[in-house]
N, C-alpha and C. Protein backbone atom coordinates (compact mmCIF):
# COMPACT_ATOMS: atom_id res chain seq x y z
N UNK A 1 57.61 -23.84 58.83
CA UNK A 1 57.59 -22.55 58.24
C UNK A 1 56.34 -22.25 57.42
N UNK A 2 55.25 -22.35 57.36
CA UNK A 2 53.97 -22.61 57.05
C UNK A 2 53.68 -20.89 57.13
N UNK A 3 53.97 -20.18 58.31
CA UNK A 3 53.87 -18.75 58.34
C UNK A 3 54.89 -17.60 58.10
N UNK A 4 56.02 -18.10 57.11
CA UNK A 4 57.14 -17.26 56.77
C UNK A 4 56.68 -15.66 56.26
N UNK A 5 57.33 -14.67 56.55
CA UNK A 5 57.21 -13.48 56.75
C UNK A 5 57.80 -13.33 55.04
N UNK A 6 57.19 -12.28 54.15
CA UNK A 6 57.45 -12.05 53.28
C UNK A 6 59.05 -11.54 52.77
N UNK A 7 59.51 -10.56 53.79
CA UNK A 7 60.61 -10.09 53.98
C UNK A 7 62.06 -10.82 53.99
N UNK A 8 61.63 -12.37 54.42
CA UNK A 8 62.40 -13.37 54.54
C UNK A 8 63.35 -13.73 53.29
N UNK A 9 62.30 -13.88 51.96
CA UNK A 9 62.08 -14.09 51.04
C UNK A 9 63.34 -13.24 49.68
N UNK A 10 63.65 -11.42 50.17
CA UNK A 10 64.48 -10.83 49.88
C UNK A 10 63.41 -9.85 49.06
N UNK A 11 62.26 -10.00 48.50
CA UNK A 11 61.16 -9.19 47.78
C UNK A 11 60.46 -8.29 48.44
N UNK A 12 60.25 -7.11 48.01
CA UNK A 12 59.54 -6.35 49.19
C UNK A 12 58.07 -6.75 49.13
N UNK A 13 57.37 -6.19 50.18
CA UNK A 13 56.12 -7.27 50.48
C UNK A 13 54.88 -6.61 49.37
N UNK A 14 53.88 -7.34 49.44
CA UNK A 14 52.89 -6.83 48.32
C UNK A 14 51.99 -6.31 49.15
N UNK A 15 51.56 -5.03 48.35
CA UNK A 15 50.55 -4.22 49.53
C UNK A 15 49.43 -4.15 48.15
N UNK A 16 48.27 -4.67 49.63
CA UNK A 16 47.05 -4.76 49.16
C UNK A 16 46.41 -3.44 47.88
N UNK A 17 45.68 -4.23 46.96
CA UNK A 17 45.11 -3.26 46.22
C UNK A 17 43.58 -2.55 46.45
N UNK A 18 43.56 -1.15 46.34
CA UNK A 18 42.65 -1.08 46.90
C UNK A 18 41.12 -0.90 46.18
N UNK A 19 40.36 -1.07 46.89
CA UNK A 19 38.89 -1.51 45.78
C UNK A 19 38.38 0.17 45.09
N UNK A 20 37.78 -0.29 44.15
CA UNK A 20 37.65 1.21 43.55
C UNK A 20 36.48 1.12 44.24
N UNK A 21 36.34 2.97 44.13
CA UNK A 21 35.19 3.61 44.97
C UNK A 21 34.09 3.39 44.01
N UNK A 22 34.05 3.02 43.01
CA UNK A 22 32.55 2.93 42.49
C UNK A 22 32.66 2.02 41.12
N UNK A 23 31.79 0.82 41.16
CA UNK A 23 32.31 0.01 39.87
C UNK A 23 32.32 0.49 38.37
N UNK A 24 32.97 -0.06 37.72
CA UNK A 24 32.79 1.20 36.60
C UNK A 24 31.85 1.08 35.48
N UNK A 25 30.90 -0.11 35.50
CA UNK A 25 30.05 -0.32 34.46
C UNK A 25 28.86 0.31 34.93
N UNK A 26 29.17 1.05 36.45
CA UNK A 26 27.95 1.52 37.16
C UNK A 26 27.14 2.68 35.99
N UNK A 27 25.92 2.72 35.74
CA UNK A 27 25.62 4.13 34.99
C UNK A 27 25.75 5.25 35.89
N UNK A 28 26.15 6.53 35.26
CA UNK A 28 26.20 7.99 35.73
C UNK A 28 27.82 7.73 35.68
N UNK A 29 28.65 6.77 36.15
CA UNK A 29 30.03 7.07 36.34
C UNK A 29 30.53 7.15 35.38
N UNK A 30 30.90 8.31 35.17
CA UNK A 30 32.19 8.78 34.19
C UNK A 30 33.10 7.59 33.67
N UNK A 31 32.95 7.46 32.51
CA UNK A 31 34.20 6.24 32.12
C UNK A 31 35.05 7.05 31.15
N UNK A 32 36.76 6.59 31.79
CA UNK A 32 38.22 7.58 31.46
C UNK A 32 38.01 7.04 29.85
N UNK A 33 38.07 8.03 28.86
CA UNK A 33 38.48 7.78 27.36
C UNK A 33 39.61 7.09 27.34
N UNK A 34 39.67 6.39 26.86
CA UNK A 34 40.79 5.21 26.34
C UNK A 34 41.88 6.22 25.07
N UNK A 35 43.34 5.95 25.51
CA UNK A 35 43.57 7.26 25.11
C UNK A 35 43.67 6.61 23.56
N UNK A 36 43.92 5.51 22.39
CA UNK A 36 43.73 4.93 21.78
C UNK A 36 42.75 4.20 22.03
N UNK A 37 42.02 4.04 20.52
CA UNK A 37 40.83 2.58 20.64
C UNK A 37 41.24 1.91 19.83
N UNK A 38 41.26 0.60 20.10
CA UNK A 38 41.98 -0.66 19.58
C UNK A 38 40.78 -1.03 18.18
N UNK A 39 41.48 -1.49 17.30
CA UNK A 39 41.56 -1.38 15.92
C UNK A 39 40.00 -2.32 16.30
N UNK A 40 39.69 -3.77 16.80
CA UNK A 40 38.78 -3.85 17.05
C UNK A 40 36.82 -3.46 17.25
N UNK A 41 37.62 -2.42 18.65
CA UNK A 41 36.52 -1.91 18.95
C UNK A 41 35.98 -0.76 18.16
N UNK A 42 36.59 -0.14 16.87
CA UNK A 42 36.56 0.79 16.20
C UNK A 42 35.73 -0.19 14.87
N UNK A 43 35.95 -1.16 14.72
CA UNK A 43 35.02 -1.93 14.01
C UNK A 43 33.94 -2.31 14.29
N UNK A 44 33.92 -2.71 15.32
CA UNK A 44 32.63 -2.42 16.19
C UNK A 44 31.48 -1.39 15.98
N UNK A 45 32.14 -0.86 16.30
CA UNK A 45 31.35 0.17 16.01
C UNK A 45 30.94 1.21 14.64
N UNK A 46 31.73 0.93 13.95
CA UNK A 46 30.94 1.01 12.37
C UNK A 46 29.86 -0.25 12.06
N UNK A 47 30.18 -1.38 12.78
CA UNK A 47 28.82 -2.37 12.33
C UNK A 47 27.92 -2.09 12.44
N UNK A 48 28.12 -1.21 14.41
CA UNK A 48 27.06 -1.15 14.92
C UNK A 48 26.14 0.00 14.23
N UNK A 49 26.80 1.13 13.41
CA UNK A 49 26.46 2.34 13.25
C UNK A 49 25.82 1.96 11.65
N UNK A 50 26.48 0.90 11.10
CA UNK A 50 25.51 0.07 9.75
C UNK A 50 24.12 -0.39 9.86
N UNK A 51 24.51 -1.23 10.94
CA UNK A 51 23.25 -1.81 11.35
C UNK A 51 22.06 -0.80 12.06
N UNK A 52 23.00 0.01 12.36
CA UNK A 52 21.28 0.76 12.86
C UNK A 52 20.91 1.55 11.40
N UNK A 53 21.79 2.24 10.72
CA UNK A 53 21.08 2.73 9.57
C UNK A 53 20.37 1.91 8.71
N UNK A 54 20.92 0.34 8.84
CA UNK A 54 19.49 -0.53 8.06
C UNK A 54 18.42 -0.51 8.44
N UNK A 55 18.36 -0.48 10.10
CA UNK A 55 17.26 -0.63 10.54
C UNK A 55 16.61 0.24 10.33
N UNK A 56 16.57 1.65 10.34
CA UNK A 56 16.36 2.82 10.28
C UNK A 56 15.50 2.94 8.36
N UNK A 57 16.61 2.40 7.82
CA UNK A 57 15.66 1.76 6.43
C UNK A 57 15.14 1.36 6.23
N UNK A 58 15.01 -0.02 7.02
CA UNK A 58 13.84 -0.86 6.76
C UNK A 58 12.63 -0.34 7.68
N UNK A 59 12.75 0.38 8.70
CA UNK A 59 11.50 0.60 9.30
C UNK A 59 10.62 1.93 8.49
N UNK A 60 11.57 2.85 7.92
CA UNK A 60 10.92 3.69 6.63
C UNK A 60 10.26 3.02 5.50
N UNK A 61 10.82 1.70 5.28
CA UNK A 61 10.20 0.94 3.67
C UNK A 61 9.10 0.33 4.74
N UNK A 62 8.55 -0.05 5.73
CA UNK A 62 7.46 -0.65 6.65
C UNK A 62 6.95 0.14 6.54
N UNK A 63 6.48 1.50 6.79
CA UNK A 63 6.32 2.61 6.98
C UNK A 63 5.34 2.71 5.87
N UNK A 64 6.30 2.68 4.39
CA UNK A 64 5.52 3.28 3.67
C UNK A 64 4.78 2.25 3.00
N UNK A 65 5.46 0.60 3.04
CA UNK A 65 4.88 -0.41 2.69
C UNK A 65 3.01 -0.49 3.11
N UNK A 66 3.18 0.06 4.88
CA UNK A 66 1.54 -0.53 5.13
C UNK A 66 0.86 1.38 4.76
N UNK A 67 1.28 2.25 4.28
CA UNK A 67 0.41 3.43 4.14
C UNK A 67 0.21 2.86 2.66
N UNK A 68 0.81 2.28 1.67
CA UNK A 68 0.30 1.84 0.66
C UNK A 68 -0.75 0.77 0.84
N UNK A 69 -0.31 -0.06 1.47
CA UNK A 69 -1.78 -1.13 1.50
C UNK A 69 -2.98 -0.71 2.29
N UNK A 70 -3.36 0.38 3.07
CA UNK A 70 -3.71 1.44 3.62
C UNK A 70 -4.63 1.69 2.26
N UNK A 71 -3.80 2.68 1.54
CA UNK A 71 -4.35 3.38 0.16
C UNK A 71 -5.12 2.33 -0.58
N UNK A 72 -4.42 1.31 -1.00
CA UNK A 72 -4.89 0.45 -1.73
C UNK A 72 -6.75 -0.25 -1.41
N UNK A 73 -6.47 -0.19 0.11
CA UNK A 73 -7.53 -0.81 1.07
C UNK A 73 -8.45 -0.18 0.81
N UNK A 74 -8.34 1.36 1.47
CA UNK A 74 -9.11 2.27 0.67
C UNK A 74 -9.97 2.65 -0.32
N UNK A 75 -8.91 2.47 -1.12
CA UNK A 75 -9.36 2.70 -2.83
C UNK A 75 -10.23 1.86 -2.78
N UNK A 76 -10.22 0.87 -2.91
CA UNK A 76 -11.00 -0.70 -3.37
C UNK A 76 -12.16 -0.75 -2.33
N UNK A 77 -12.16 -0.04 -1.33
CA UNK A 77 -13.66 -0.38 -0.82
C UNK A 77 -14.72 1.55 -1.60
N UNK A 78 -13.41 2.08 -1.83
CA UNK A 78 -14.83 3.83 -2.18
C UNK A 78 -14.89 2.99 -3.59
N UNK A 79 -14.40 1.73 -4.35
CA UNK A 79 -15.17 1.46 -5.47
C UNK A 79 -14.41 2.28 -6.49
N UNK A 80 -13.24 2.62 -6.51
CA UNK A 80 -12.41 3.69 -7.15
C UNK A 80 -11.26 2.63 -8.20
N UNK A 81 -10.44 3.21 -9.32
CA UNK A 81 -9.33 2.61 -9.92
C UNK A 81 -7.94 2.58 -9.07
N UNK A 82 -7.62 1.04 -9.00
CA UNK A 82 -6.22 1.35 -8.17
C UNK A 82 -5.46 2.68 -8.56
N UNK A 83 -5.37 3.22 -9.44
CA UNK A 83 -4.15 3.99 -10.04
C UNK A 83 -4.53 5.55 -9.59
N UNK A 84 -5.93 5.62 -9.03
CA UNK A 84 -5.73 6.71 -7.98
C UNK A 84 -5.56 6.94 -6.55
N UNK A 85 -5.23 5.55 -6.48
CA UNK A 85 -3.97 5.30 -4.78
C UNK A 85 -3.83 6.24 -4.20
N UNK A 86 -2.19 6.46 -5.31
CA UNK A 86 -1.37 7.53 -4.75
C UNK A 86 -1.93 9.25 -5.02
N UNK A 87 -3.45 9.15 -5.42
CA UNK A 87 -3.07 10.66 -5.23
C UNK A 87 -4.27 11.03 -3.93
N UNK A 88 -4.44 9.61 -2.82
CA UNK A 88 -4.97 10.22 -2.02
C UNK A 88 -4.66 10.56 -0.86
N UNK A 89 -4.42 11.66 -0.02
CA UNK A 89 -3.67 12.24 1.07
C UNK A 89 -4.43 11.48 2.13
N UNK A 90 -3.07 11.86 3.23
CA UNK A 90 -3.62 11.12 4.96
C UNK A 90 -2.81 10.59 5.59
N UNK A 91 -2.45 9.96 6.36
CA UNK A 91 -1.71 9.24 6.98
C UNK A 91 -2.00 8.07 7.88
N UNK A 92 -3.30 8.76 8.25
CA UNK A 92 -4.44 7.32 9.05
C UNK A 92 -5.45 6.69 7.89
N UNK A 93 -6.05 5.72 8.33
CA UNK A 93 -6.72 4.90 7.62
C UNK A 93 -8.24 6.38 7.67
N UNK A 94 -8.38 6.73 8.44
CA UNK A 94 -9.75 7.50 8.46
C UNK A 94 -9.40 8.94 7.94
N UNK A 95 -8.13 9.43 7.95
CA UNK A 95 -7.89 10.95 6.95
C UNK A 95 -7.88 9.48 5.09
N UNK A 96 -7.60 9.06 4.86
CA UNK A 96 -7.39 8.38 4.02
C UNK A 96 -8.58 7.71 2.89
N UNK A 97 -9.32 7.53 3.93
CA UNK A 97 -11.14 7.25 3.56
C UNK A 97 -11.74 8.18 3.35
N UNK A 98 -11.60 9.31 4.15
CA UNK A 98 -12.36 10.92 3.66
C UNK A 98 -12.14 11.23 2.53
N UNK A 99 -10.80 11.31 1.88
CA UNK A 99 -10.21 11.76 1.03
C UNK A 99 -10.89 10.95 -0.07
N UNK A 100 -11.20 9.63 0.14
CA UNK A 100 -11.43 8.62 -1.16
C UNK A 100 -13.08 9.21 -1.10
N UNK A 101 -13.60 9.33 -0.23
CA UNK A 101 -14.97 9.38 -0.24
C UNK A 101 -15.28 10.63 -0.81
N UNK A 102 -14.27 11.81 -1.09
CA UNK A 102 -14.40 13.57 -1.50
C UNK A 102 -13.86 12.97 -2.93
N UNK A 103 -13.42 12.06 -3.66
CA UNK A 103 -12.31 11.57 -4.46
C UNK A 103 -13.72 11.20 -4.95
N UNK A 104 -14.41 10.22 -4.57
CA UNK A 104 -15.46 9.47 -5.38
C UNK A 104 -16.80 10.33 -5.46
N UNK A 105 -16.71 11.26 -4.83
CA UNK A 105 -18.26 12.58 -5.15
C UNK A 105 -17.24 13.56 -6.28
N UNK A 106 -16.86 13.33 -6.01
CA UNK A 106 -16.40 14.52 -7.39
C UNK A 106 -16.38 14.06 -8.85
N UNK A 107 -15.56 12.38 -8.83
CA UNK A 107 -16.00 11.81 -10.38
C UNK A 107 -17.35 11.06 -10.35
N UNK A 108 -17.93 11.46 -9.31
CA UNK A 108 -19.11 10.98 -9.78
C UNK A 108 -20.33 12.30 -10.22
N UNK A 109 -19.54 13.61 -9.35
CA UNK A 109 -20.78 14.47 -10.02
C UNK A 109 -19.80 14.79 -11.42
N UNK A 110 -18.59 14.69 -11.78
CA UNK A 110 -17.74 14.81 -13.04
C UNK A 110 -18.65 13.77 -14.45
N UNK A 111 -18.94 12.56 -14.16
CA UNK A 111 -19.45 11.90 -14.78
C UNK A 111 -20.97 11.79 -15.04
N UNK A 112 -22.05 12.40 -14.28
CA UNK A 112 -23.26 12.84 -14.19
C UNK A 112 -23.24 14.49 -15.32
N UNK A 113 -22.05 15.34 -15.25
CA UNK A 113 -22.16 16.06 -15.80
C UNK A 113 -21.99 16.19 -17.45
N UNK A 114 -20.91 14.91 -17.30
CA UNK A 114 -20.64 14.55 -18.88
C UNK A 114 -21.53 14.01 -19.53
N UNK A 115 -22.81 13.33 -19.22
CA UNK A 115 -23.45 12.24 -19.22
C UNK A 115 -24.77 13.18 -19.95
N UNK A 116 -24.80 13.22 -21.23
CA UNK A 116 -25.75 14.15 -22.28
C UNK A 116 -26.97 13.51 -21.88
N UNK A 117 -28.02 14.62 -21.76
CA UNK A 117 -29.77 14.27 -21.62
C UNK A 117 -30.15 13.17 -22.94
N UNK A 118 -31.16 12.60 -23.04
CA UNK A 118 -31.35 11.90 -23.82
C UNK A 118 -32.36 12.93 -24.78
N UNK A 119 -31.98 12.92 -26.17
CA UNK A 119 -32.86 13.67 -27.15
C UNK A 119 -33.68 13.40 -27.56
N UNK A 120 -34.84 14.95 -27.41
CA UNK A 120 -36.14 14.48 -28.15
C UNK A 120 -36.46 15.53 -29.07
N UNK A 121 -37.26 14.74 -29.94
CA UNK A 121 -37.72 15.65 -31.20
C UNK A 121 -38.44 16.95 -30.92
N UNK A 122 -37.86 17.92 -30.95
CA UNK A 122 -38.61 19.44 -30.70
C UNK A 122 -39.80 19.66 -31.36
N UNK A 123 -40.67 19.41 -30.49
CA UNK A 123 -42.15 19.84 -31.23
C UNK A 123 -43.04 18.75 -31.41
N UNK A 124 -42.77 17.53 -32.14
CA UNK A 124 -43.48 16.73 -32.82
C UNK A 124 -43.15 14.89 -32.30
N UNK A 125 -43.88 14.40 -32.44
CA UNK A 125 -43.44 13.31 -32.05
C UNK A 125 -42.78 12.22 -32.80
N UNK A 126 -42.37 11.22 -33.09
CA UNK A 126 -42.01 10.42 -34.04
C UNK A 126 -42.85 9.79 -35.25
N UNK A 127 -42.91 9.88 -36.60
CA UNK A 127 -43.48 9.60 -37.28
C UNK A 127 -43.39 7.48 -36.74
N UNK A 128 -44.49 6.93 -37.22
CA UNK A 128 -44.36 5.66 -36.68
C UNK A 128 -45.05 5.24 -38.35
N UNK A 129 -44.00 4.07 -38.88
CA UNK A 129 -44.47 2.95 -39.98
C UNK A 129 -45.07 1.55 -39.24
N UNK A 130 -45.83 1.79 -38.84
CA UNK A 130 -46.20 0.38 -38.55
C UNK A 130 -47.66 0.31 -38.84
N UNK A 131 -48.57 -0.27 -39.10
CA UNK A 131 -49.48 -0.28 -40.02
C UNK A 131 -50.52 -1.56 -39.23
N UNK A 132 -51.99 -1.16 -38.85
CA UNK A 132 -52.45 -2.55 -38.30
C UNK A 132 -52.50 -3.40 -39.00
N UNK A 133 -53.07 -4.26 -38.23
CA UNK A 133 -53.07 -6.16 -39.15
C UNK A 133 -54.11 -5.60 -40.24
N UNK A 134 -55.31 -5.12 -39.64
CA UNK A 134 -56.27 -5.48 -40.47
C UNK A 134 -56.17 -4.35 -41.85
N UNK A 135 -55.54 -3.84 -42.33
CA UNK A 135 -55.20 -3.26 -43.62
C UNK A 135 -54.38 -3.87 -44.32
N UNK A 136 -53.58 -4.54 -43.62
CA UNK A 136 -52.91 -5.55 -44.52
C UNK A 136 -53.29 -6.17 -45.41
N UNK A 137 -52.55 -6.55 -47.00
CA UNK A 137 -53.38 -7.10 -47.80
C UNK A 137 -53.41 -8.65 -47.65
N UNK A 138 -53.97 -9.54 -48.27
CA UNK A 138 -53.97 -10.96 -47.68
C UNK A 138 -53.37 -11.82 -48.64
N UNK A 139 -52.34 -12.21 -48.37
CA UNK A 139 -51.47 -13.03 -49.26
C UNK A 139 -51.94 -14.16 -49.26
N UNK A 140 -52.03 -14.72 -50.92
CA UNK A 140 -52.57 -16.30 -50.91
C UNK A 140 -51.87 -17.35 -50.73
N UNK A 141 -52.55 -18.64 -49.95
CA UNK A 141 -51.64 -19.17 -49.37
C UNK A 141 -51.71 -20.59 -50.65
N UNK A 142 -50.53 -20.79 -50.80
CA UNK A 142 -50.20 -21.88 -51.94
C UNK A 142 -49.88 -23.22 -50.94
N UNK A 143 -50.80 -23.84 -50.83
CA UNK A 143 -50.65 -25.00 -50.47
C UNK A 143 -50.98 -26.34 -51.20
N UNK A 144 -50.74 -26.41 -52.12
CA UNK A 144 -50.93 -27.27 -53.39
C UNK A 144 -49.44 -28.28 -53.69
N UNK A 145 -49.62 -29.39 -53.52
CA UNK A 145 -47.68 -29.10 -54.66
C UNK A 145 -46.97 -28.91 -55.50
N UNK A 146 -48.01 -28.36 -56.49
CA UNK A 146 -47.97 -27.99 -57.87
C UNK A 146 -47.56 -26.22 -57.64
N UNK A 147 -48.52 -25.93 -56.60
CA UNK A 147 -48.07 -24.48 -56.35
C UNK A 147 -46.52 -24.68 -55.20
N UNK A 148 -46.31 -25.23 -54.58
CA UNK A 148 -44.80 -25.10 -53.64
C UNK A 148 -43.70 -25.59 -55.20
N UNK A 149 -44.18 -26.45 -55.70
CA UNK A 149 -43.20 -26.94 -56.80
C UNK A 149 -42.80 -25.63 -57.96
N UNK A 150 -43.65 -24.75 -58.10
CA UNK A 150 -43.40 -23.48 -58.87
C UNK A 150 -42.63 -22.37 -57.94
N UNK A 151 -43.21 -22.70 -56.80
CA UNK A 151 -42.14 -21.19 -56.15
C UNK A 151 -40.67 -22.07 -55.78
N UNK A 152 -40.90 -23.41 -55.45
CA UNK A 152 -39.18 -23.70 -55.50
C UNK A 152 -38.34 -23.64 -56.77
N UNK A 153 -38.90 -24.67 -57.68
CA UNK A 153 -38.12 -24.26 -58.95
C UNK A 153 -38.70 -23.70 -59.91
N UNK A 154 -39.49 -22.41 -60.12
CA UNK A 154 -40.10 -21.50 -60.71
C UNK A 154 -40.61 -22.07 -61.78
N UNK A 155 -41.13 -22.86 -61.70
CA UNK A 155 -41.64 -24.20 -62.94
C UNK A 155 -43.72 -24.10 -63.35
């Protein structure tokens, strides 16, 4: 009995299942909404929806991390104070350099302007005390030790 007929058995027979017309992880095919989503996959998907808003954060703090070292880069080669970084506009390294380079002609004609002429006497020139050698009177020179012994202890 190796080939017994299903019917034999008292069960009605099993009829083949048939293959779906299109697999379902296929893309474009419509996949049926699940009429509940299992407590699971609903967690899932808040991780997933966490995790992308970190990412989404951290690629904004990257963002602004290298436009600061950008600025900073900047600054320090136009020869400028870090602490006017942030007030220079751009977004590329070369709008960023213009800006430092319009940034550093301005306090520099700012500081050329503050920068008072040097004063001179209106009219006349400087009276001068200095007197040649040869009017000088000629001081005697005490080289005796009778004379050094009186100018040390007035003796």
């Amino acid at each position: 009995m190796p080939d017994a007929p299903p019917a034999e058995t008292g069960q009605p027979a099993e009829t083949p299942v048939a293959a779906p017309a299109a697999e379902p992880d296929a893309p474009g095919v419509p996949q049926p909404a699940p009429a509940t989503e299992p407590a699971e996959l609903a967690s899932l998907r808040e991780q997933a929806q966490s995790l992308t808003d970190q990412a989404q954060a951290a690629q904004q703090r990257a963002e602004a991390a290298e436009l600061d070292l950008a600025r900073l880069t900047v600054i320090r080669t136009a020869q400028l104070p870090d602490s006017l970084a942030d007030r220079l506009r751009g977004s590329t390294t070369d709008e960023l350099t213009a800006d430092a380079t319009a940034l550093a002609e301005i306090i520099t004609g700012l500081i050329t302007a503050a920068t008072p002429a040097p004063r001179t006497p209106a009219g006349r020139p400087p009276v001068e005390a200095l007197r040649p050698a040869a009017s000088a009177r000629p001081e005697p020179v005490e080289d005796t030790p009778e004379q050094i012994s009186r100018l040390v202890w007035g003796k």
